[in-house]
C-alpha atoms as a PDB file:
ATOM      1  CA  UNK A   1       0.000   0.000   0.000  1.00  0.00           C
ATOM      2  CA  UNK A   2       1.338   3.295  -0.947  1.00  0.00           C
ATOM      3  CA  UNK A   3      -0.358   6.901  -0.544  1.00  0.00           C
ATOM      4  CA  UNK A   4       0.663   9.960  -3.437  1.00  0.00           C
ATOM      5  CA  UNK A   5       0.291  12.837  -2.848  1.00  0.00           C
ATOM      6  CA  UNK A   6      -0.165  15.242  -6.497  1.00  0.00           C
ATOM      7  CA  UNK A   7       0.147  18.507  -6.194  1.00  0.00           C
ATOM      8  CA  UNK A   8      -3.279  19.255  -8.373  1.00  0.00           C
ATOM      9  CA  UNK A   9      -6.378  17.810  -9.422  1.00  0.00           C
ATOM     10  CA  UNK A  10      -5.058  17.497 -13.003  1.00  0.00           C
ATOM     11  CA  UNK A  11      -1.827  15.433 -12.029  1.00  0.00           C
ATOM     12  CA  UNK A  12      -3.893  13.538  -9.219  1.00  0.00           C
ATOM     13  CA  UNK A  13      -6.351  11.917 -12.578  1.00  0.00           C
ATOM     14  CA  UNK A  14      -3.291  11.689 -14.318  1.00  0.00           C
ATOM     15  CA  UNK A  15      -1.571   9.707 -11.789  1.00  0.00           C
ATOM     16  CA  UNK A  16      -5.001   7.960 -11.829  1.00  0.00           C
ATOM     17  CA  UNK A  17      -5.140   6.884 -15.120  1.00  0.00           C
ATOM     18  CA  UNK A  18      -1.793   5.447 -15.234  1.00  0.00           C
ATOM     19  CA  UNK A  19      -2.244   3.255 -12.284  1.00  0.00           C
ATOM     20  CA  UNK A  20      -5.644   1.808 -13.727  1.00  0.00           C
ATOM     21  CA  UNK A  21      -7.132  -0.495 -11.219  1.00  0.00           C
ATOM     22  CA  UNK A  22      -4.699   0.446  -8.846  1.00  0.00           C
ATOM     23  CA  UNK A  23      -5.500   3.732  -7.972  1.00  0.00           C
ATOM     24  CA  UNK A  24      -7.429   4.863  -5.200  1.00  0.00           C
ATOM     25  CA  UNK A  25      -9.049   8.104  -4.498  1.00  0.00           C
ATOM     26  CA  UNK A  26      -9.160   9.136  -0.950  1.00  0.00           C
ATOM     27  CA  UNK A  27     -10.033  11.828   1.883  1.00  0.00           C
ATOM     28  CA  UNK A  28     -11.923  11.183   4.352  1.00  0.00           C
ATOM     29  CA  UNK A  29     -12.044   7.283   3.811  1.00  0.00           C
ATOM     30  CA  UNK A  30     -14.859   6.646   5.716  1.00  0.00           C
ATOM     31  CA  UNK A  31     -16.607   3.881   2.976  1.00  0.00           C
ATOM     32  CA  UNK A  32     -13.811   2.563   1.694  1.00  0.00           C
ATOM     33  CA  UNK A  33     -13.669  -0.373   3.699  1.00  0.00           C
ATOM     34  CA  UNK A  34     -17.065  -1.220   3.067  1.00  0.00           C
ATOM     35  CA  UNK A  35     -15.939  -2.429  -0.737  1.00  0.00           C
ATOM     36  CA  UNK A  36     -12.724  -4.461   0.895  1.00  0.00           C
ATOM     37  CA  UNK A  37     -13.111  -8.025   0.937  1.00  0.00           C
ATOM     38  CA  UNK A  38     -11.119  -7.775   4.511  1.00  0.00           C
ATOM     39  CA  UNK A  39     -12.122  -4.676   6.352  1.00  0.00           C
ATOM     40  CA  UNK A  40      -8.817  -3.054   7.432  1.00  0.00           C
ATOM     41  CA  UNK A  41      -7.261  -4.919   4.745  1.00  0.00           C
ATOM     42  CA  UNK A  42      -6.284  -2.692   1.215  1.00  0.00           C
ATOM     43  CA  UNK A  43      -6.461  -5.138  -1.642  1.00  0.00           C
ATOM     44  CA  UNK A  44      -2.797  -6.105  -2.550  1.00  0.00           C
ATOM     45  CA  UNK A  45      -0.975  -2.807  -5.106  1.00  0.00           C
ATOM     46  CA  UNK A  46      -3.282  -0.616  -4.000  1.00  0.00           C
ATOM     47  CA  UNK A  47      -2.034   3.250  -4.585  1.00  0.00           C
ATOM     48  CA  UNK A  48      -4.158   5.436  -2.666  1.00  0.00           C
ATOM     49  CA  UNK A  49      -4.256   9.250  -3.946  1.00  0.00           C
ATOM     50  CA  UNK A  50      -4.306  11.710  -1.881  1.00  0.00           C
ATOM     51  CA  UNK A  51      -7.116  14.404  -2.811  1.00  0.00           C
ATOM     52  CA  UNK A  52      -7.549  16.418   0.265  1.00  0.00           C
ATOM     53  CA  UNK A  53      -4.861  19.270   0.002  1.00  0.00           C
ATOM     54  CA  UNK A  54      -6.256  21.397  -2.368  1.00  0.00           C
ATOM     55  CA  UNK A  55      -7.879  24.709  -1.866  1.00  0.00           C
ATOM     56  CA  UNK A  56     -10.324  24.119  -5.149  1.00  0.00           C
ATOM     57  CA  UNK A  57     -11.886  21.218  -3.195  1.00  0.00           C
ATOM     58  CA  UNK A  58     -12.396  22.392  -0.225  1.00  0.00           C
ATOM     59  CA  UNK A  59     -14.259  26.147  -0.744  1.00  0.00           C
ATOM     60  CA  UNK A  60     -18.258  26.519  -1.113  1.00  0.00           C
ATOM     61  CA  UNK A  61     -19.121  29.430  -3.018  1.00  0.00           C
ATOM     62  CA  UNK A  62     -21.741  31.356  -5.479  1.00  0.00           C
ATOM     63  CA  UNK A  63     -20.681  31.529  -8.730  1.00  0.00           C
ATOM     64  CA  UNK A  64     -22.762  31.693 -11.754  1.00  0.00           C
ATOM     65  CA  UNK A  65     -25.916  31.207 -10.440  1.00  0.00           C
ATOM     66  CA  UNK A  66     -24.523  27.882  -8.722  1.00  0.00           C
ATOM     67  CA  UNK A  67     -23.888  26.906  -5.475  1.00  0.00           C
ATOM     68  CA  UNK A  68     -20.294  24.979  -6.129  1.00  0.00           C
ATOM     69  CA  UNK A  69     -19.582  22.981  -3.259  1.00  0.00           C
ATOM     70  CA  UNK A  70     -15.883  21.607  -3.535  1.00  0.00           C
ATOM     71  CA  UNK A  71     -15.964  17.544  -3.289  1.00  0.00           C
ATOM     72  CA  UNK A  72     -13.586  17.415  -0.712  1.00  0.00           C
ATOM     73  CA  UNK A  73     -15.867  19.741   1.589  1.00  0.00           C
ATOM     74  CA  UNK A  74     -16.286  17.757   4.930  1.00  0.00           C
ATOM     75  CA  UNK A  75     -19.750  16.514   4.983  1.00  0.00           C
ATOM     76  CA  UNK A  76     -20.465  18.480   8.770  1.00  0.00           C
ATOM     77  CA  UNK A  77     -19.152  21.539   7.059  1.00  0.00           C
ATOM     78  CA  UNK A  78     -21.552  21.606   4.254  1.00  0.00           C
ATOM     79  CA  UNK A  79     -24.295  20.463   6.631  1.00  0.00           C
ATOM     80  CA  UNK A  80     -23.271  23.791   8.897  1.00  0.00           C
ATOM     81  CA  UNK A  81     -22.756  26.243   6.143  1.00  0.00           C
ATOM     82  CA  UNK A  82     -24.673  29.620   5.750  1.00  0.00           C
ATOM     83  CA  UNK A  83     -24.429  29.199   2.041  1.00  0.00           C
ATOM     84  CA  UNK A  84     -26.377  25.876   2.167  1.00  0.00           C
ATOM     85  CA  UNK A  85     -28.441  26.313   4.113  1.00  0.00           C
ATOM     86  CA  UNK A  86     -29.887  29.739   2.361  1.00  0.00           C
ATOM     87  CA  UNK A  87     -29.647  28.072  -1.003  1.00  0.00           C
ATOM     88  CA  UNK A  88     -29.970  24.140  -0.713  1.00  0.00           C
ATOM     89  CA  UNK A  89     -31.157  23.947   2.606  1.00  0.00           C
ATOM     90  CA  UNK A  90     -32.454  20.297   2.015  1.00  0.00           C
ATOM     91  CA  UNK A  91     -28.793  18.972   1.081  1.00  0.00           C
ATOM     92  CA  UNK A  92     -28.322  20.461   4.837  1.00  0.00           C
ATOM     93  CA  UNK A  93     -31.511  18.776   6.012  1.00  0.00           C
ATOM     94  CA  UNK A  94     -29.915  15.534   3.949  1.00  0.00           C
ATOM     95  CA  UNK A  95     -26.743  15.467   5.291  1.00  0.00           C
ATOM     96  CA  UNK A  96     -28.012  15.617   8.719  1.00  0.00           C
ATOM     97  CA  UNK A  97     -29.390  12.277   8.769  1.00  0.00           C
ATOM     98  CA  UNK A  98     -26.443  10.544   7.125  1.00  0.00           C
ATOM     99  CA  UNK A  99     -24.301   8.648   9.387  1.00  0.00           C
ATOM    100  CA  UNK A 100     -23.049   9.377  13.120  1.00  0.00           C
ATOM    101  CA  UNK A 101     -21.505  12.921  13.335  1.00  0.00           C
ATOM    102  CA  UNK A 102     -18.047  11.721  13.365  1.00  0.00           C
ATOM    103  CA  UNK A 103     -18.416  10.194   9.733  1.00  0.00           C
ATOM    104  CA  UNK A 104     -19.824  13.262   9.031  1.00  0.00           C
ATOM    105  CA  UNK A 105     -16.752  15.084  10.305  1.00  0.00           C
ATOM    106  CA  UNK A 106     -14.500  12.998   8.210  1.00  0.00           C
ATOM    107  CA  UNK A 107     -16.737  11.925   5.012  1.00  0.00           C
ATOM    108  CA  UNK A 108     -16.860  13.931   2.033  1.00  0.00           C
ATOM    109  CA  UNK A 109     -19.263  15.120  -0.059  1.00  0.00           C
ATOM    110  CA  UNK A 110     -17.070  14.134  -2.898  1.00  0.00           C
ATOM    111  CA  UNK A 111     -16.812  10.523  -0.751  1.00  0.00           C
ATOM    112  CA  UNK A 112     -20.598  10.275  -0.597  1.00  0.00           C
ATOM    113  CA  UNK A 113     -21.093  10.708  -4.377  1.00  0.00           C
ATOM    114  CA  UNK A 114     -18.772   8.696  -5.866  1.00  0.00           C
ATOM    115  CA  UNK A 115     -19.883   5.866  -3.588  1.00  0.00           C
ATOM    116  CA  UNK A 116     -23.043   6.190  -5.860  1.00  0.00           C
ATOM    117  CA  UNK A 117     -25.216   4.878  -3.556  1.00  0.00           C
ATOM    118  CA  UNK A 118     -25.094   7.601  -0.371  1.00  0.00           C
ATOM    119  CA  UNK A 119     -27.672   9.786   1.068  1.00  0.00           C
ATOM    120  CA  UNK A 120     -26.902  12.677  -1.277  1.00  0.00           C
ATOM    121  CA  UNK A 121     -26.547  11.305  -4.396  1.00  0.00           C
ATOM    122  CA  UNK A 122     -30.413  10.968  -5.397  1.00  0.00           C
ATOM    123  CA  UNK A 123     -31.192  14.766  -3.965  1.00  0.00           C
ATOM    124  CA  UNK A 124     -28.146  16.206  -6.158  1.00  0.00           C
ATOM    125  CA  UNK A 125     -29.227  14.187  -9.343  1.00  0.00           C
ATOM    126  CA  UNK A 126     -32.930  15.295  -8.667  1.00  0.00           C
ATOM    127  CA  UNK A 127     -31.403  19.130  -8.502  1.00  0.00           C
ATOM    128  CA  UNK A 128     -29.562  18.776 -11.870  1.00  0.00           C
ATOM    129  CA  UNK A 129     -26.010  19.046 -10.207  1.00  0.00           C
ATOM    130  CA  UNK A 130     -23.375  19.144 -12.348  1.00  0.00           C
ATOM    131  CA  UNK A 131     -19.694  18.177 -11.762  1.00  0.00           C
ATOM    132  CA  UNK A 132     -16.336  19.814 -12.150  1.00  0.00           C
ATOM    133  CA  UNK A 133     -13.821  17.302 -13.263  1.00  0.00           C
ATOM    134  CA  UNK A 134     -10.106  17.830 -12.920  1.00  0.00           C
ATOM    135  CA  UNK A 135      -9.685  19.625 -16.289  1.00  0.00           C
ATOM    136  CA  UNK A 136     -12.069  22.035 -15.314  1.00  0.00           C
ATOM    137  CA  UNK A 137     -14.744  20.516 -17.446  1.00  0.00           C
ATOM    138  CA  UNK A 138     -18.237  20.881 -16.354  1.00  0.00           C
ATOM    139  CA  UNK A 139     -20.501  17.700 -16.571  1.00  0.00           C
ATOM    140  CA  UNK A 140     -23.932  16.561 -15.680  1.00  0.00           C
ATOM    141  CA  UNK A 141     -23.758  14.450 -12.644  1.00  0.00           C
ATOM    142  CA  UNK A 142     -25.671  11.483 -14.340  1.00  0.00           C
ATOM    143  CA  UNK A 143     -23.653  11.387 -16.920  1.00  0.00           C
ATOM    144  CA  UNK A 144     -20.525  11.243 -14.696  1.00  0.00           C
ATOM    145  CA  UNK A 145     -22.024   8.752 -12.285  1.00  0.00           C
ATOM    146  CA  UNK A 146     -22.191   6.145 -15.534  1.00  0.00           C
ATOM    147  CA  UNK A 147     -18.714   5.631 -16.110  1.00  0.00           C
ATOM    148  CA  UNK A 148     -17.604   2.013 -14.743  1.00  0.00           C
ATOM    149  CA  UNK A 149     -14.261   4.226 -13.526  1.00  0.00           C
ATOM    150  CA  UNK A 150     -15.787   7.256 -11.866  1.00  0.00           C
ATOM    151  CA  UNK A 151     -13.004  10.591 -12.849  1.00  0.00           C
ATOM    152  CA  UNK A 152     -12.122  12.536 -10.211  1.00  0.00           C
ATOM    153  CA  UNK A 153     -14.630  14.905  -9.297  1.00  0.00           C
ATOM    154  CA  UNK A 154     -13.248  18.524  -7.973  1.00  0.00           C
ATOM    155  CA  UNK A 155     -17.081  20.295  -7.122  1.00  0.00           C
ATOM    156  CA  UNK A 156     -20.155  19.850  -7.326  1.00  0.00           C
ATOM    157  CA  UNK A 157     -22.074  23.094  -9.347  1.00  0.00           C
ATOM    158  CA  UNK A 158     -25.772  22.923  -7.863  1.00  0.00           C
ATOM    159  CA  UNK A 159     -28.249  25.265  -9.641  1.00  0.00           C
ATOM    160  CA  UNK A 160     -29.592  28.330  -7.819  1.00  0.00           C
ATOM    161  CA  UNK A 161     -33.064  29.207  -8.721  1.00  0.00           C
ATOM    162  CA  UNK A 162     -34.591  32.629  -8.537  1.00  0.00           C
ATOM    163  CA  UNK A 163     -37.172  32.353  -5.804  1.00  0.00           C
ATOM    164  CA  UNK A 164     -40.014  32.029  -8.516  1.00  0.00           C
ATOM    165  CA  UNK A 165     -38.739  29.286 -10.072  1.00  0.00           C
ATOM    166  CA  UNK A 166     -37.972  27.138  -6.526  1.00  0.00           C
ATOM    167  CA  UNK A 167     -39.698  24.318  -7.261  1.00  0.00           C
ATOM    168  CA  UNK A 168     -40.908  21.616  -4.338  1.00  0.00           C
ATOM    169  CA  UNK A 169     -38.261  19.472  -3.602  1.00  0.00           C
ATOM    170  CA  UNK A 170     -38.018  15.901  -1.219  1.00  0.00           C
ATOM    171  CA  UNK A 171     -36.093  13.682   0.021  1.00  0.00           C
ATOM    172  CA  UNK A 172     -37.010  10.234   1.662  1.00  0.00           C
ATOM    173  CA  UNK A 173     -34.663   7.929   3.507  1.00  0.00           C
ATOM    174  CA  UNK A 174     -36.299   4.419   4.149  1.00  0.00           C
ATOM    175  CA  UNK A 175     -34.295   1.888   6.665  1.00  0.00           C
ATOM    176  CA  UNK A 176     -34.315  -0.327   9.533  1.00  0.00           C
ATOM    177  CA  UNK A 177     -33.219   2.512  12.381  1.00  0.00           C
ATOM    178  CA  UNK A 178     -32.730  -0.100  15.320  1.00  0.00           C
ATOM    179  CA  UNK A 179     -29.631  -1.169  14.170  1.00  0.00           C
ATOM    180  CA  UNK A 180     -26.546   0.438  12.416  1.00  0.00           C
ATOM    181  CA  UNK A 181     -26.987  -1.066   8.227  1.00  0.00           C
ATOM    182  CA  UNK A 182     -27.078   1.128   5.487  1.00  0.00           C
ATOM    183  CA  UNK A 183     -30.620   2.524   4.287  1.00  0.00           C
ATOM    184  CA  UNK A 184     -32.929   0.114   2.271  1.00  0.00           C
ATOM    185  CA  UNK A 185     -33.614   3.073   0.029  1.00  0.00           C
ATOM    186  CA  UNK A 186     -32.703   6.550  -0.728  1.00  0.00           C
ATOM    187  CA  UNK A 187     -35.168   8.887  -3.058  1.00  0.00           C
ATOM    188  CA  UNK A 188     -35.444  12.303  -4.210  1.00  0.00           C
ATOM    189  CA  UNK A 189     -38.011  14.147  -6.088  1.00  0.00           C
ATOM    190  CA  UNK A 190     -38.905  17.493  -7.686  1.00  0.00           C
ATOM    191  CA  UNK A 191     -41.549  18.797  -8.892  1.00  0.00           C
ATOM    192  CA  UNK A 192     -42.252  21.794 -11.996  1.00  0.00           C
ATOM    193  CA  UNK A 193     -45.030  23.610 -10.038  1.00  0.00           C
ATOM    194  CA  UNK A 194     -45.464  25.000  -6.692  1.00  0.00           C
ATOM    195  CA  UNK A 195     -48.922  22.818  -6.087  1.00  0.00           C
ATOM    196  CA  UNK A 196     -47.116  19.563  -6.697  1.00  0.00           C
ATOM    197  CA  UNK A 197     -49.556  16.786  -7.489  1.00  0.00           C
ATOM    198  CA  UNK A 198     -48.209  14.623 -10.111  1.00  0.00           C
ATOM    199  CA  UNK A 199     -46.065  17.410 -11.941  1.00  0.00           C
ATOM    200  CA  UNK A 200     -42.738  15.616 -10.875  1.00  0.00           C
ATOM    201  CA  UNK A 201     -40.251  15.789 -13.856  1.00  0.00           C
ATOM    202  CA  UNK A 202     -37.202  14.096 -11.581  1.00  0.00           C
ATOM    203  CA  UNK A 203     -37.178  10.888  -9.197  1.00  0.00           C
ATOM    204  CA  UNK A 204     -34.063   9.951  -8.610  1.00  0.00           C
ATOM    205  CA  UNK A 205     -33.217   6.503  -6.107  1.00  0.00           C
ATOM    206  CA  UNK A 206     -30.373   4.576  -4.647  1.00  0.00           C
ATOM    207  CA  UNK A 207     -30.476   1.773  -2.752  1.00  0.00           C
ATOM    208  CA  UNK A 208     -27.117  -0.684  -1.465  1.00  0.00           C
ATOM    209  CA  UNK A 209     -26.040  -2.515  -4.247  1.00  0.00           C
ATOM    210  CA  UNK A 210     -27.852  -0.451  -7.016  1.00  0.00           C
ATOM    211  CA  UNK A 211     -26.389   3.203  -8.019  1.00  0.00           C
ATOM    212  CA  UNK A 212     -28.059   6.030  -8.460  1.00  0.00           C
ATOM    213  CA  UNK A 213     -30.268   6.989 -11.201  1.00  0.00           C
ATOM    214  CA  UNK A 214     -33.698   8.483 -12.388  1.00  0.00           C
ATOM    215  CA  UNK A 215     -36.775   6.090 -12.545  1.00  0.00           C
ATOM    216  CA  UNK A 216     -37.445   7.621 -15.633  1.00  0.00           C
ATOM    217  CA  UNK A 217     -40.115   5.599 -16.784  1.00  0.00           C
ATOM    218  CA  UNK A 218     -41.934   6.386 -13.806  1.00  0.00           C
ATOM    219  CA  UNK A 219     -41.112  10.370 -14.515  1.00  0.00           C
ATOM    220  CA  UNK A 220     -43.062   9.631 -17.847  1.00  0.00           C
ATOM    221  CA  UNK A 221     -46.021   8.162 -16.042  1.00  0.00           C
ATOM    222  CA  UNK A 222     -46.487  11.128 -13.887  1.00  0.00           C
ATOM    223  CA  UNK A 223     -46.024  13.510 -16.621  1.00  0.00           C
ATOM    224  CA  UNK A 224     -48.436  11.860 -19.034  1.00  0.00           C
ATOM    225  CA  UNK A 225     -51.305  11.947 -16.243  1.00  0.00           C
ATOM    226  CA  UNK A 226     -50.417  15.629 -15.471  1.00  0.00           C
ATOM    227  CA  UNK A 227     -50.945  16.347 -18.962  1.00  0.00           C
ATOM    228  CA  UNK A 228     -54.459  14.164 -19.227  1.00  0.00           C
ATOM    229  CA  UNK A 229     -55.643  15.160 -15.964  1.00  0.00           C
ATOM    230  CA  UNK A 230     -55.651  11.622 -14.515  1.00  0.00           C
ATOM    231  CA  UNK A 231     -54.968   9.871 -11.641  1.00  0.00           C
ATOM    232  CA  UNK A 232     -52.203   7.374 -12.240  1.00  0.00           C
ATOM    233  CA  UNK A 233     -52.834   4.135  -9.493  1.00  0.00           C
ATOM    234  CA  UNK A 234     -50.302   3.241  -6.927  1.00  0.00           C
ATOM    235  CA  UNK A 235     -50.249  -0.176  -8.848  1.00  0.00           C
ATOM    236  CA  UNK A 236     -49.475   2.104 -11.982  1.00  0.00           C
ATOM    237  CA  UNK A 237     -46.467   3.463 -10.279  1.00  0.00           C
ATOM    238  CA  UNK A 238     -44.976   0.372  -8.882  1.00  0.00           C
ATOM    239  CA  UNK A 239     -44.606  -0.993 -12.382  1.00  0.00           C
ATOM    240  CA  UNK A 240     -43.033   1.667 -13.723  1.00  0.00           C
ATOM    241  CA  UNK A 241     -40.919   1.576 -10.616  1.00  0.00           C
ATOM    242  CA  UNK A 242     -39.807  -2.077 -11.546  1.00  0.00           C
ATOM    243  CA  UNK A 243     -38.208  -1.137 -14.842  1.00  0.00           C
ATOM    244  CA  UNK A 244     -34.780  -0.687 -12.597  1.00  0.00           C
ATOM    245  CA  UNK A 245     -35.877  -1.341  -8.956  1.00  0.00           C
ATOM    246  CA  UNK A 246     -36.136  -4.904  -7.661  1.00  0.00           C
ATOM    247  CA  UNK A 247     -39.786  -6.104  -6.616  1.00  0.00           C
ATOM    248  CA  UNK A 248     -39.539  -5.307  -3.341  1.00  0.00           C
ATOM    249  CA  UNK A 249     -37.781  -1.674  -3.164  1.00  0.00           C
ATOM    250  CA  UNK A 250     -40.082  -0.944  -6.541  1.00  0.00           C
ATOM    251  CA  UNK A 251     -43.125  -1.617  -3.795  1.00  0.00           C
ATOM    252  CA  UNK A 252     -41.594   0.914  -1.679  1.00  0.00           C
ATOM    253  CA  UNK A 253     -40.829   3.790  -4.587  1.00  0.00           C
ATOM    254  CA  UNK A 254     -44.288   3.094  -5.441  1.00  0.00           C
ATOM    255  CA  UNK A 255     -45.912   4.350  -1.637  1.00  0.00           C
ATOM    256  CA  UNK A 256     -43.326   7.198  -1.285  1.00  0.00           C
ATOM    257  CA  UNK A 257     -44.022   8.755  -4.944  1.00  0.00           C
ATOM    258  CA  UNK A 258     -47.988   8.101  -4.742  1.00  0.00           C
ATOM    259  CA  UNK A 259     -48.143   9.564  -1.261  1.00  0.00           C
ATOM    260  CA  UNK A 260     -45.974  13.156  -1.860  1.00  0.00           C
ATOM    261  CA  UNK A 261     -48.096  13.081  -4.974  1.00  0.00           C
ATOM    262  CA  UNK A 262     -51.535  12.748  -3.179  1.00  0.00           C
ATOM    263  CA  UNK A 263     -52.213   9.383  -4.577  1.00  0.00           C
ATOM    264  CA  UNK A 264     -53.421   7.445  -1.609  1.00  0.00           C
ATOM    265  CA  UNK A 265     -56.420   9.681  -0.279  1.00  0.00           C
END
């Protein structure tokens, strides 16, 4: 086991692609033992890379009517700042039930995504995040969360609405609470009009074992009964659901997304 330590973003994904299957992001390191066969135990060659020295990863800022949060941004820090809380205070709200407070002390926001299955993964792909990638390059986040080999992400660009444009916005953690396992399911949704109903153009879920991404079939559902004036069934919903959820989490999309939408009264 060996730790670098580049002196930028650019040479750190540089370093990265030379080592292939080798390298090894890391900051605050708080998962990475959960995809070890041994816990405590690095797989044999492994070249961990330093990412947590640079001063473009760890600032949270307006700029260009975004909020960019830097990924390597402790995750109690982002929960804590004034900037989040004024313009994504739900990420705060988010971030507040992930983990014990000293994984959120050490965890990353950048460590959380990448995972592609944490707590804010689903609320930033429901808010159209984009991601800054070492070259600078601005990408959407479910386009970067595809690749097999996630790059290494610098920030995370989350859009800023004007206050007339703030559409509703959820997030739903489902899980067995008495004892310390990951959640069963993570979902976020958003919706194009203040009055909600079925007018949700993003659902976005995670779950252990299955990455994030948009039930989109279910997106198209929703929209095609908002345009009808119809009342889509809960049954409706869970089939839609089971395009990319298994049976059982597709049940439990189903009751979340009927019940924000007013579907069970």
């Amino acid at each position: 086991m060996h730790i670098c330590h580049p002196s930028s973003p650019q040479a750190a994904q540089s370093l990265a692609n030379r080592l292939g299957s080798k390298a090894c992001f890391i900051a605050g390191g708080t998962l990475l033992q959960q995809g070890w066969d041994e816990s405590r135990l690095a797989p044999p060659g492994t070249q961990f890379i330093n990412i947590q020295h640079w001063p473009q990863t760890q600032q949270i800022e307006l700029q260009d009517g975004h909020l960019r949060i830097g990924a390597g941004v402790r995750l109690e820090a982002a929960r804590t700042h004034a900037l989040v809380a004024e313009h994504a205070p739900l990420l705060a709200q988010t971030i507040a039930q992930l983990g014990a407070m000293g994984v959120r002390r050490l965890g990353t926001l950048g460590g959380n995504i990448g995972w592609g299955e944490g707590d804010c993964c689903p609320l930033l792909l429901a808010m159209d995040t984009q991601v800054e990638l070492a070259d600078g390059s601005l990408h959407a986040l479910a386009e970067v969360m595809q690749h097999k080999t996630r790059p290494l992400m610098v920030a995370f660009w989350l859009p800023v609405p004007a206050a007339e444009n703030n559409a509703p916005l959820v997030f739903e953690k489902i899980g067995y609470r008495a004892a310390f396992s990951p959640a069963r399911l993570r979902m976020a949704m958003r919706w194009n009009q203040a009055d909600k109903g079925c007018a949700v153009d993003r659902i976005a879920a995670a779950a252990p074992g299955l990455p994030v991404h948009r039930l989109g079939a279910t997106e198209k559902l929703l929209a095609y009964a908002q345009e009808l004036s119809i009342r889509p069934t809960v049954a409706d919903i869970r089939t839609t659901c089971q395009q990319t959820l298994p049976p059982e989490l597709a049940t439990m999309a189903s009751r979340v997304i009927a019940g924000h939408c007013g579907l069970l009264v």
